[in-house]
Protein backbone atom coordinates (compact mmCIF):
# COMPACT_ATOMS: atom_id res chain seq x y z
CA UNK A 1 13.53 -95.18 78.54
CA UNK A 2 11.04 -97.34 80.40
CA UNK A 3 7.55 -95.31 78.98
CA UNK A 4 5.22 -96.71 81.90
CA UNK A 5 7.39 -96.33 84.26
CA UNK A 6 7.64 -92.84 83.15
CA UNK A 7 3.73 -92.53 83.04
CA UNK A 8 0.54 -92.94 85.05
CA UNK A 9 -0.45 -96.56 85.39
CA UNK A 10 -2.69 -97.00 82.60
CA UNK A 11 -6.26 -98.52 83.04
CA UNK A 12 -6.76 -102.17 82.06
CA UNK A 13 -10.41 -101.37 81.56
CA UNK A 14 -9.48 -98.71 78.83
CA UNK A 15 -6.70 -100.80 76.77
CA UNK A 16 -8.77 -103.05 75.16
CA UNK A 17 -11.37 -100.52 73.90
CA UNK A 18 -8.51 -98.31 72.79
CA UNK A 19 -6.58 -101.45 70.82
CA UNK A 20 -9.88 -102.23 69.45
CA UNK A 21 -10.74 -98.59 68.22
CA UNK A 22 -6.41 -98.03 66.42
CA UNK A 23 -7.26 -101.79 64.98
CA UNK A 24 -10.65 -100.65 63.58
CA UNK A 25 -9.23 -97.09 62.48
CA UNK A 26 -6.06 -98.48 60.62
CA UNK A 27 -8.65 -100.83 58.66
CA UNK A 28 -11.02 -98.14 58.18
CA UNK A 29 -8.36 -95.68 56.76
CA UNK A 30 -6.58 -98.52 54.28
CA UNK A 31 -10.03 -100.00 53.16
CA UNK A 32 -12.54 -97.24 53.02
CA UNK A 33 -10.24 -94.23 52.55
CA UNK A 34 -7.38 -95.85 50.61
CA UNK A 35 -4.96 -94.62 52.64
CA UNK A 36 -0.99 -95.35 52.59
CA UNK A 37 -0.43 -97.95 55.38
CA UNK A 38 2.39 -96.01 56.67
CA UNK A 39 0.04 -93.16 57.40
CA UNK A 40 -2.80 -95.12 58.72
CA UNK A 41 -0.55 -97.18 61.20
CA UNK A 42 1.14 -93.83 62.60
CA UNK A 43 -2.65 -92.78 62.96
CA UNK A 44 -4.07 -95.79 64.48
CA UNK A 45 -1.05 -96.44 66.88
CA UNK A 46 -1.09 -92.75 68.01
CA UNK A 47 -5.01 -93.38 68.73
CA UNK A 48 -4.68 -96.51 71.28
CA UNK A 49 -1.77 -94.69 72.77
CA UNK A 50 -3.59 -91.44 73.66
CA UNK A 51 -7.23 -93.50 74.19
CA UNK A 52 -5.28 -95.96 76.56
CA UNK A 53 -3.99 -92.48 78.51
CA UNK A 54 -0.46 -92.60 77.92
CA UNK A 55 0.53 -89.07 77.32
CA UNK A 56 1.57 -87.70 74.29
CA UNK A 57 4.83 -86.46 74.90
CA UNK A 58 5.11 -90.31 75.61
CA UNK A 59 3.20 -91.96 72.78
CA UNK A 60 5.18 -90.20 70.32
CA UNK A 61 8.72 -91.35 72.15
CA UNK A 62 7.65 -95.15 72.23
CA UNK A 63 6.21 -95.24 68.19
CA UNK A 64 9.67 -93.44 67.03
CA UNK A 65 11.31 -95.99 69.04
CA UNK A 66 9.65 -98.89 67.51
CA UNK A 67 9.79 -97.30 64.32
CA UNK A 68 13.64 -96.90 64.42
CA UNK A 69 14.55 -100.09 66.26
CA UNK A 70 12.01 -102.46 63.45
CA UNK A 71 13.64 -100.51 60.41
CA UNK A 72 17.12 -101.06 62.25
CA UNK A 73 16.87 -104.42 62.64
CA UNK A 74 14.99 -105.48 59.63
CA UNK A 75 15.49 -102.47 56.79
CA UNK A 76 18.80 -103.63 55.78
CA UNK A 77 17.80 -107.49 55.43
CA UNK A 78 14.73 -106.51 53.25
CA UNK A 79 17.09 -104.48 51.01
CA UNK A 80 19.60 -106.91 50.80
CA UNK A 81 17.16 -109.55 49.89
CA UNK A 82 15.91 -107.35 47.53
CA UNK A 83 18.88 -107.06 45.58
CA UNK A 84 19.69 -110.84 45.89
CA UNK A 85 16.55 -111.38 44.13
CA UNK A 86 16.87 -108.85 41.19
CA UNK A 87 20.06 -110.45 40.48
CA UNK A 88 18.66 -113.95 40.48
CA UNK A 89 16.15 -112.93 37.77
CA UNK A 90 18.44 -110.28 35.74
CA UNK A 91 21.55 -113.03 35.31
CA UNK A 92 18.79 -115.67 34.47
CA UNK A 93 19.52 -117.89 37.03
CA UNK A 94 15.67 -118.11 38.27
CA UNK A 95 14.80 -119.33 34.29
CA UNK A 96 17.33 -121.76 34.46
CA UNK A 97 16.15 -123.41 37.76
CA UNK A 98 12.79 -123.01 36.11
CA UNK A 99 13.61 -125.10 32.95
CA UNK A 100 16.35 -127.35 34.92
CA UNK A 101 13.33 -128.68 36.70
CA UNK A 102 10.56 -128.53 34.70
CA UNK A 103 12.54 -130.06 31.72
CA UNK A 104 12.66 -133.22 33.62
CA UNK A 105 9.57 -134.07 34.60
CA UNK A 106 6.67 -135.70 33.03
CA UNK A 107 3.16 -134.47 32.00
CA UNK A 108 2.21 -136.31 35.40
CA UNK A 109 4.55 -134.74 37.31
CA UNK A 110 4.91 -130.90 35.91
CA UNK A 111 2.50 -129.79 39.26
CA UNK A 112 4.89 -131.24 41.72
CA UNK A 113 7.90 -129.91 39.68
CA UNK A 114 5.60 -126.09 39.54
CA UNK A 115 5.38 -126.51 43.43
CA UNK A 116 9.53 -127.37 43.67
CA UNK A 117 10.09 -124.78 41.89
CA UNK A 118 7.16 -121.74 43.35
CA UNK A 119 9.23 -123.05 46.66
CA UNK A 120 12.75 -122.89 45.46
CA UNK A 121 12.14 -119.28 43.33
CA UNK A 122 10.00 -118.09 46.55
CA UNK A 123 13.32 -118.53 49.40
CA UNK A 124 14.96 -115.63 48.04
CA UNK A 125 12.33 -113.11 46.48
CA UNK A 126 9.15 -110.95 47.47
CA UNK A 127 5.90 -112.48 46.03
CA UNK A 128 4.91 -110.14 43.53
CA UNK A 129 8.60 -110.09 42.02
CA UNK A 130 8.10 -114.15 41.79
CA UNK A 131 4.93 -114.22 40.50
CA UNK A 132 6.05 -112.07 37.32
CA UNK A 133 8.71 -113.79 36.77
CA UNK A 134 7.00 -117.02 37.24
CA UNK A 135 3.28 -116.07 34.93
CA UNK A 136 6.02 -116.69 31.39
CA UNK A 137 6.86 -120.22 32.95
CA UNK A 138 3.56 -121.07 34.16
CA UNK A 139 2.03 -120.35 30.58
CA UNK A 140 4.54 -122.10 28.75
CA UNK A 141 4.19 -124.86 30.65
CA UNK A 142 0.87 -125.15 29.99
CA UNK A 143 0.59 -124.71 26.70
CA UNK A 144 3.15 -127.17 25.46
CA UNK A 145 2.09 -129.71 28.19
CA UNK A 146 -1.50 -129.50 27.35
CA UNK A 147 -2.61 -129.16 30.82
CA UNK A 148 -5.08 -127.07 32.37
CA UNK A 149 -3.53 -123.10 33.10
CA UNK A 150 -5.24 -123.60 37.12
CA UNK A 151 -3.21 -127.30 37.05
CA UNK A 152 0.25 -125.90 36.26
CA UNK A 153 -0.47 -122.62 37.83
CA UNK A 154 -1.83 -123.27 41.69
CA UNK A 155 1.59 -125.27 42.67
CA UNK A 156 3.87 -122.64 41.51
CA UNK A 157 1.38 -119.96 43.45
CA UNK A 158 1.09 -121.82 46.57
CA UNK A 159 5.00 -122.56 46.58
CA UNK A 160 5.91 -118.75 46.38
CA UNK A 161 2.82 -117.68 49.03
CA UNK A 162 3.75 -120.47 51.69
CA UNK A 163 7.94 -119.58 51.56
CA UNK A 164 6.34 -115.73 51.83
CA UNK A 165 4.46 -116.60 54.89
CA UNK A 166 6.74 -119.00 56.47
CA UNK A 167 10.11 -118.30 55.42
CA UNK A 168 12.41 -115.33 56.66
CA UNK A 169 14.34 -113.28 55.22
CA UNK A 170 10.49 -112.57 53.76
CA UNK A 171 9.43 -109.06 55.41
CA UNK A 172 6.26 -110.91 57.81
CA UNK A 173 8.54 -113.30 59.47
CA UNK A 174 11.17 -111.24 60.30
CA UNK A 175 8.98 -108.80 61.51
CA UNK A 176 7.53 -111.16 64.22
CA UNK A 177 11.21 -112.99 64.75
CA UNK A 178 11.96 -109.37 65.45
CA UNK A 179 9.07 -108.77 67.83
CA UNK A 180 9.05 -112.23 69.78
CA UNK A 181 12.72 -112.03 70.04
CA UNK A 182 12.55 -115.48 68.38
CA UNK A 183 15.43 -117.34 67.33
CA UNK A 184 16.01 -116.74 63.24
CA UNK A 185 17.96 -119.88 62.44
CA UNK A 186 15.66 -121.71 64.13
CA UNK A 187 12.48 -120.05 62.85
CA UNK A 188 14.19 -120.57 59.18
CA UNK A 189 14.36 -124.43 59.78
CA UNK A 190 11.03 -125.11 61.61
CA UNK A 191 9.29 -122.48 58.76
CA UNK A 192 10.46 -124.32 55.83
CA UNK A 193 9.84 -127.82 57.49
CA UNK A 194 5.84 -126.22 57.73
CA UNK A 195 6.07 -124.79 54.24
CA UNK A 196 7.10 -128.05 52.45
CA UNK A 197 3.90 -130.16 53.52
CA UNK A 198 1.60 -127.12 53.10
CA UNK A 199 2.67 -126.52 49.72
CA UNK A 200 1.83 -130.54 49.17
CA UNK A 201 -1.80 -129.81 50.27
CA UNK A 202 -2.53 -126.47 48.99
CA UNK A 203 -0.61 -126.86 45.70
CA UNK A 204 -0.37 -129.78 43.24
CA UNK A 205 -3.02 -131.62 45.77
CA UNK A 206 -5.50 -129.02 45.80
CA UNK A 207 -5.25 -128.21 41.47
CA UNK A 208 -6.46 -131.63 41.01
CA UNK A 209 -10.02 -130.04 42.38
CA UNK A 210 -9.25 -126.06 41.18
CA UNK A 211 -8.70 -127.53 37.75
CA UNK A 212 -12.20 -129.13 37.47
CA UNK A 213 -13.65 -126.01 39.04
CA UNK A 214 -12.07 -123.41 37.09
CA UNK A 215 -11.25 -123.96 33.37
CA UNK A 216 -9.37 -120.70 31.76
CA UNK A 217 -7.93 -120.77 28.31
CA UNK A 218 -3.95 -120.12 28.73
CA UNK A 219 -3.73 -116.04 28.05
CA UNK A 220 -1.90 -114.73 24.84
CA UNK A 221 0.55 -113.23 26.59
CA UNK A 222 4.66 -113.89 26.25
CA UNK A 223 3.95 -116.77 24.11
CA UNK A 224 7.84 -116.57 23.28
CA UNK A 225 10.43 -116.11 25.60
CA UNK A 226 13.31 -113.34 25.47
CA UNK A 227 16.67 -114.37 25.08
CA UNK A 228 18.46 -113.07 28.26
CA UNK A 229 20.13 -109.63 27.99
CA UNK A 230 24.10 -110.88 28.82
CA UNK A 231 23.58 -114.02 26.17
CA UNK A 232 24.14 -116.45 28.78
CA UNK A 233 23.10 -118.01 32.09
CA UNK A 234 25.24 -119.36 35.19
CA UNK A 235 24.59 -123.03 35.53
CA UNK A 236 21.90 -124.92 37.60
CA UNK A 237 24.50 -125.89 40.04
CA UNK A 238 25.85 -122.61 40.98
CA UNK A 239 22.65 -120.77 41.15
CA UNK A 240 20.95 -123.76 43.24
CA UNK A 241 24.17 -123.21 46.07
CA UNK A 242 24.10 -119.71 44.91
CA UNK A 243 19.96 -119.40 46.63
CA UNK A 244 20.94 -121.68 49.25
CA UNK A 245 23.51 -119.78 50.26
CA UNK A 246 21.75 -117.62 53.13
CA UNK A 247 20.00 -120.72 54.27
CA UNK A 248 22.94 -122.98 55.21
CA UNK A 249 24.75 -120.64 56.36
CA UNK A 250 21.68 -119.50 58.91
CA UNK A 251 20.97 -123.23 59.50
CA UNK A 252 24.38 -123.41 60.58
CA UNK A 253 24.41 -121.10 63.24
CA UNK A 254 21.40 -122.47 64.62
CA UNK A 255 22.82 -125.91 65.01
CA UNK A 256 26.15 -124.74 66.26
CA UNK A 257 23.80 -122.84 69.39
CA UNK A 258 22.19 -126.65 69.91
CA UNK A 259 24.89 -128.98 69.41
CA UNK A 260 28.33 -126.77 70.26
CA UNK A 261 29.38 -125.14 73.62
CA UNK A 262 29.59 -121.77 73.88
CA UNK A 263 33.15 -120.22 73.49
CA UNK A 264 33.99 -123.20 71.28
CA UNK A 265 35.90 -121.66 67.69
CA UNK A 266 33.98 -123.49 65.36
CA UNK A 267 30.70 -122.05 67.19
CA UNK A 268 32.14 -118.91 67.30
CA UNK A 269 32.21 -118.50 63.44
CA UNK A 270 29.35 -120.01 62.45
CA UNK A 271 27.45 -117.73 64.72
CA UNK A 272 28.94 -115.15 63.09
CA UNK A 273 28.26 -115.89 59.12
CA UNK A 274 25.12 -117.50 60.29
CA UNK A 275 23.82 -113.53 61.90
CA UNK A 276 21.02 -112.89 59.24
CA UNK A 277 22.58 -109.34 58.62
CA UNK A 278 26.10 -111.16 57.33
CA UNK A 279 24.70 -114.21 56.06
CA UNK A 280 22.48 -111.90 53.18
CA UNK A 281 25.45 -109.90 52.98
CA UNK A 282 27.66 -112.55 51.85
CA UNK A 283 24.75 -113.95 49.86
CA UNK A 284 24.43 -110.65 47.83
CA UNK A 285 28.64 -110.49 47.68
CA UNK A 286 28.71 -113.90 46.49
CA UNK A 287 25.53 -113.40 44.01
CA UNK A 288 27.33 -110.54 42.01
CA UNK A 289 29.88 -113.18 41.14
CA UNK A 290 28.09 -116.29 40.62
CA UNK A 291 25.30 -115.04 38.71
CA UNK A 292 25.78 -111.29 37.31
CA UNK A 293 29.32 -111.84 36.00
CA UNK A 294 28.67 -115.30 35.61
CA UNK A 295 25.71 -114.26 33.10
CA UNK A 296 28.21 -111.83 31.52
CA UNK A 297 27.34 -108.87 33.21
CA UNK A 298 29.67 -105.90 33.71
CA UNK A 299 30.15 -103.51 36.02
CA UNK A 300 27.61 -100.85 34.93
CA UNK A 301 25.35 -104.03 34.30
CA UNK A 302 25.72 -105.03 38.02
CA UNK A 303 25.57 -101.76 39.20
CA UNK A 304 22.33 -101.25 37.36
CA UNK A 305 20.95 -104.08 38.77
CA UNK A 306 21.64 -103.39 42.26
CA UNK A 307 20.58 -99.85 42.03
CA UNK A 308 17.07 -101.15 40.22
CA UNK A 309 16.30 -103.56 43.41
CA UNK A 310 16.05 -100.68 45.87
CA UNK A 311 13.14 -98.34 44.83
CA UNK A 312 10.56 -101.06 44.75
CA UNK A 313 10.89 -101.78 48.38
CA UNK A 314 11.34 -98.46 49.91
CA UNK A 315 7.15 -98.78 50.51
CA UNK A 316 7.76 -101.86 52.04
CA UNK A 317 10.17 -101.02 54.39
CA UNK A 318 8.14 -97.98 55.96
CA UNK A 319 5.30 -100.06 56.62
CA UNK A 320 7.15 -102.56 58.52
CA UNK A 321 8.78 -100.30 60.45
CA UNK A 322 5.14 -98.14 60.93
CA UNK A 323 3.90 -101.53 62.36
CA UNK A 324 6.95 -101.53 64.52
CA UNK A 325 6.36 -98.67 66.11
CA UNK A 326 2.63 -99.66 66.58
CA UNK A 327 3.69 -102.85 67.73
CA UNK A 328 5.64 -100.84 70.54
CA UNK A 329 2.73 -98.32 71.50
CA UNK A 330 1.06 -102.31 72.05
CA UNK A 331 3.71 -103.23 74.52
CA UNK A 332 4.15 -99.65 76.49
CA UNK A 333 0.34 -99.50 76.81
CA UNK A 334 0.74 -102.57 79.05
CA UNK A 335 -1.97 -104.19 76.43
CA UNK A 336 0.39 -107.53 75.59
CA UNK A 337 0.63 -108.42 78.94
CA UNK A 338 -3.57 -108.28 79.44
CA UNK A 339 -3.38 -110.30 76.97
CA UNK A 340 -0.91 -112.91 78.12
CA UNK A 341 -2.46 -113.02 81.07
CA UNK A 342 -5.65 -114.22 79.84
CA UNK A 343 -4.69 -116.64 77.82
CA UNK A 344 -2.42 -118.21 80.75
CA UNK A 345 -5.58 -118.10 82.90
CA UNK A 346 -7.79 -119.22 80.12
CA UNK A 347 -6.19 -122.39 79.09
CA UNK A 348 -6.55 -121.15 75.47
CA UNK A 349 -3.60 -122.73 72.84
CA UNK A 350 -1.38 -119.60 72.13
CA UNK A 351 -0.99 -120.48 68.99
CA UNK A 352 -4.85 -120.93 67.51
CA UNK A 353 -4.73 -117.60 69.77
CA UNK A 354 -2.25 -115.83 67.36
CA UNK A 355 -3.53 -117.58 64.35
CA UNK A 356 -6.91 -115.74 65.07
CA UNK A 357 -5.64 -112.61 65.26
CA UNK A 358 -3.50 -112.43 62.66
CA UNK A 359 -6.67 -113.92 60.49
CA UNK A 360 -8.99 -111.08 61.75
CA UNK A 361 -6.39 -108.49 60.62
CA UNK A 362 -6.01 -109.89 56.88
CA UNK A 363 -9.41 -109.97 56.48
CA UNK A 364 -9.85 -106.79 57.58
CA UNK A 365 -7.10 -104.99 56.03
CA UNK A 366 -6.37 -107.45 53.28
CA UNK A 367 -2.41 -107.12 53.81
CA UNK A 368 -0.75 -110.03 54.84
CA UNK A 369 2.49 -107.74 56.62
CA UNK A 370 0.11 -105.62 58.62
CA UNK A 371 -1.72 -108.73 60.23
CA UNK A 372 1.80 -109.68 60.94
CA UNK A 373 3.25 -106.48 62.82
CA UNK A 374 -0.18 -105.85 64.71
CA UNK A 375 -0.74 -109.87 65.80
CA UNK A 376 2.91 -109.86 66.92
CA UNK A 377 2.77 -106.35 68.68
CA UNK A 378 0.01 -108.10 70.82
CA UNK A 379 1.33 -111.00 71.57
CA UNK A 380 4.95 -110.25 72.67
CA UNK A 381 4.31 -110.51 76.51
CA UNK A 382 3.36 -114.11 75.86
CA UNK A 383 7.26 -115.40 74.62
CA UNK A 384 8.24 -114.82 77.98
CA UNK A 385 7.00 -117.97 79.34
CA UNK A 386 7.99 -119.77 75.84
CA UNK A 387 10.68 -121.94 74.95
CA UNK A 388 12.61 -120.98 72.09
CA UNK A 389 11.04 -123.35 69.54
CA UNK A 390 7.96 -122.23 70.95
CA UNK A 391 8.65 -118.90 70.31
CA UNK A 392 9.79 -120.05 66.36
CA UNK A 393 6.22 -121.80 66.45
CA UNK A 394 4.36 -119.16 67.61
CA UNK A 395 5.91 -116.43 64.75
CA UNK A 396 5.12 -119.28 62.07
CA UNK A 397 1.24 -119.35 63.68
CA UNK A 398 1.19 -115.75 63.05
CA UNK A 399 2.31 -115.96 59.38
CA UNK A 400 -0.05 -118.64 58.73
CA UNK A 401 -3.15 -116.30 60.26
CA UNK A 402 -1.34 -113.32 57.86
CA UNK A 403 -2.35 -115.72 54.95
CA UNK A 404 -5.69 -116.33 55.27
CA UNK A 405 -8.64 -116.10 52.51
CA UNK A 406 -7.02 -113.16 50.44
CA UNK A 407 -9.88 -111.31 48.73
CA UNK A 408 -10.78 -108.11 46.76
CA UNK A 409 -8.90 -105.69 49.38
CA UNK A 410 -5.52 -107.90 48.90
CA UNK A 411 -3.21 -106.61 45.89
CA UNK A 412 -2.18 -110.48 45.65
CA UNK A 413 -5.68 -111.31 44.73
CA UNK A 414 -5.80 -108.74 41.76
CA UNK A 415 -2.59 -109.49 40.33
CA UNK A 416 -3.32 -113.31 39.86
CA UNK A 417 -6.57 -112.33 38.53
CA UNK A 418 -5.36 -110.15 35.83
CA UNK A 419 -2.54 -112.60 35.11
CA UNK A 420 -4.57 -115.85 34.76
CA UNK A 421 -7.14 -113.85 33.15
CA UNK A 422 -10.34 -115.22 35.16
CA UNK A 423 -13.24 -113.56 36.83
CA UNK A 424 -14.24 -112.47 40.40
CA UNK A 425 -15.70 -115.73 41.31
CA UNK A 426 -13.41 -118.24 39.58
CA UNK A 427 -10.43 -116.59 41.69
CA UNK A 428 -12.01 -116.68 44.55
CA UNK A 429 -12.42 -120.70 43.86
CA UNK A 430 -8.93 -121.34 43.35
CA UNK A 431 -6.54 -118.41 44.66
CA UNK A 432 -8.91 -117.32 47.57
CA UNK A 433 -9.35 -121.01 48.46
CA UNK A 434 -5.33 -121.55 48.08
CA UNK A 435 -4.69 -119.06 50.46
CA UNK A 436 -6.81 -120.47 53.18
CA UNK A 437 -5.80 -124.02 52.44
CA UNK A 438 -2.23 -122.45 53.26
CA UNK A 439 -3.19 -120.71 56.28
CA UNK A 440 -5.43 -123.95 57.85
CA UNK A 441 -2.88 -126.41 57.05
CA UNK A 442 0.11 -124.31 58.31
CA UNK A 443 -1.78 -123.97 61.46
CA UNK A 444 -2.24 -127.65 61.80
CA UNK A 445 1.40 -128.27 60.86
CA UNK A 446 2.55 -125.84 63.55
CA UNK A 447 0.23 -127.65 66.10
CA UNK A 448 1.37 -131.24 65.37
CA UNK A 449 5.11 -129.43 65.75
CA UNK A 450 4.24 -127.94 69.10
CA UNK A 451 4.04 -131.55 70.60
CA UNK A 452 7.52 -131.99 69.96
CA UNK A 453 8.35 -128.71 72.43
């Protein structure tokens, strides 16, 4: 159902004050009143709708639609990613990349190797399910290596955040691929071609300084490591290709759509594996083989494991698809297209454009998916005069904005304080700092990109 065609023409004089008041009121409720994201989205999108004039019978159609079409289209590839994850760190195959790569390298090396393997750890899982996994490694590390907790720590930390930011199947980018209608395999490809040079910068580049700023004795905790539960873990090899899986598999369907003609067979299949939904599907599929019976799990064991991966991101899932149907109430209002219009008539770079207001949001709100959905919501009417790369470019702007300056409203920001065992003000100096490092430099990464399209 086409809403404003349906409706009154709404005013452009009252859309921005009514976007402007849902924005401040979502913030408002998840800041001052600690409310559930879910609930303050549903309460701030119902607020532009009905201040904008659309009428109710009407707001309420075009946030369930949202609502249902974002979980639709992205519920199912959170989950599954989910559960690809708790397998890669039940089975042990995320501690054996871990020591794989960190065995080899040298006490003048370990940062780089903490960045390869935040990045390589960060593809497939959430950030907050890396970064436990990761705080045993990252203080064993340093304390046999002798180097300083911030030195070993930052690279792993900015490998995880950037692949979170950048990277589908992570919840923000699929989110906007899902609002811009952008192209996945291609957003995959350009995101981790941004990610790899950011995490350069913001990781084992930017420790040298954090380290001489911030000096933390390594914390007492897991000073020994738990043998896994099945006795043994599947080898580097197989869980490397295992992780990879998804990618290739996505790559490949986005060079078949540049390279091959439509209708031709080999096309034709790699589109198919290559569809996000089947590529994670055949990830998971694959996973239970390679890693959980590979690590001697059984069937209860798998089961288990599956079953354990779900709970955790039922929050998750609400919120994005909350912000979906806020991101809809953005469109029917007619607001996107104000927007578009000004910037073509303004001259303005789209991108710094998005960048901005995804910033403003994460400041505000201190969560990196809700600056996502709401920066994407209002910028939708602009992909229609965007190539397809620059549609990929424009969701990786967003996700860069989504990342910047996390502070003492961001749940990020309190977990590697507690972890690393600093203060305030020393992880404001190096996580805080990471963080923005990550945003600025994907921004000027996606810029220096965008001359290419």
């Amino acid at each position: 159902m086409n809403l404003l065609a349906a409706a009154p023409a709404i005013s452009g004089d009252r859309l921005v004050p009514a976007a402007l008041l849902g924005i401040a009121l979502i913030v408002l409720l998840i800041t001052w009143f600690k409310l559930h994201p879910v609930l303050a989205l549903t309460l701030g999108a119902l607020t532009v709708a009905l201040v904008a004039g659309m009428p109710a019978e009407d707001a309420i159609d075009s946030f369930t639609k949202g609502f249902g079409s974002t979980a639709a289209s992205v519920g199912l590839l959170i989950a599954f990613g989910a559960m690809f994850g708790k397998l890669l760190a039940d089975s042990g195959g995320a501690d054996q990349i871990v020591d794989t790569i960190v065995g080899r390298a040298g006490p003048r090396t370990l940062p780089w190797a903490m960045a390869g393997v935040g990045s390589l750890i960060g593809l497939p899982m959430f950030f907050e399910i890396g970064l436990v996994l990761l705080m045993p490694v990252i203080f064993l590390v340093a304390r046999r290596s002798g180097l300083s907790l911030i030195q070993v720590g930052i690279p792993a930390l900015a490998g995880l955040s950037a692949m979170h930011g950048f990277v589908p199947p992570h919840p923000g980018p699929l989110v906007a691929v899902d609002a811009l209608k952008a192209d996945l395999g291609i957003t995959l490809g350009l995101g981790i071609l941004v990610a790899l040079p950011t995490v350069v910068v913001s990781g084992p580049l930017f420790a040298r300084f954090a380290a001489r700023w911030v000096d933390v004795p390594v914390p007492e905790l897991f000073d020994t490591r738990e043998d896994e539960e099945h006795g043994r873990r599947p080898s580097f090899a197989i869980t490397l290709a295992t992780v990879l899986l998804p990618v290739v598999l996505m790559m490949g369907k986005a060079l078949a759509e540049i390279f091959l003609d439509e209708g031709n067979g080999v096309r034709t299949v790699l589109d198919f594996f290559g569809t996000p939904l089947v590529a994670l599907f055949l990830a998971v599929a694959v996973a239970m083989f390679t890693l959980g019976r590979g690590s001697g799990m059984d069937r209860q064991a798998l089961s288990r494991t599956i079953e354990q991966s779900l709970p955790p991101i039922a929050g998750i899932i609400l919120i994005v698809a909350a912000g979906g149907g806020f991101k809809q109430i953005l469109v029917d209002t007619g607001l996107g297209d104000l927007v578009a219009d000004w910037v073509k008539d303004s001259g303005f770079s789209v991108y710094l454009l998005a960048w901005l207001v995804a910033v403003l949001i994460r400041l505000a709100t201190g969560s990196a998916t809700v600056a996502t959905v709401t920066a994407a919501g209002i910028l939708a009417p602009l992909t229609a005069t965007l190539s397809t790369g620059e549609t990929s470019l424009l969701v990786l702007a967003i996700g860069a904005g989504s990342l910047f300056f996390s502070h003492v409203n961001d749940a990020g920001f309190w977990l590697v304080k507690e972890f690393f065992g600093m203060s305030v003000g020393q992880t404001i100096k190096t996580w805080s700092v990471m963080e923005t490092l990550i945003s600025v430099s994907g921004l000027v990464f996606v810029l220096l990109l965008s001359l290419l399209f």
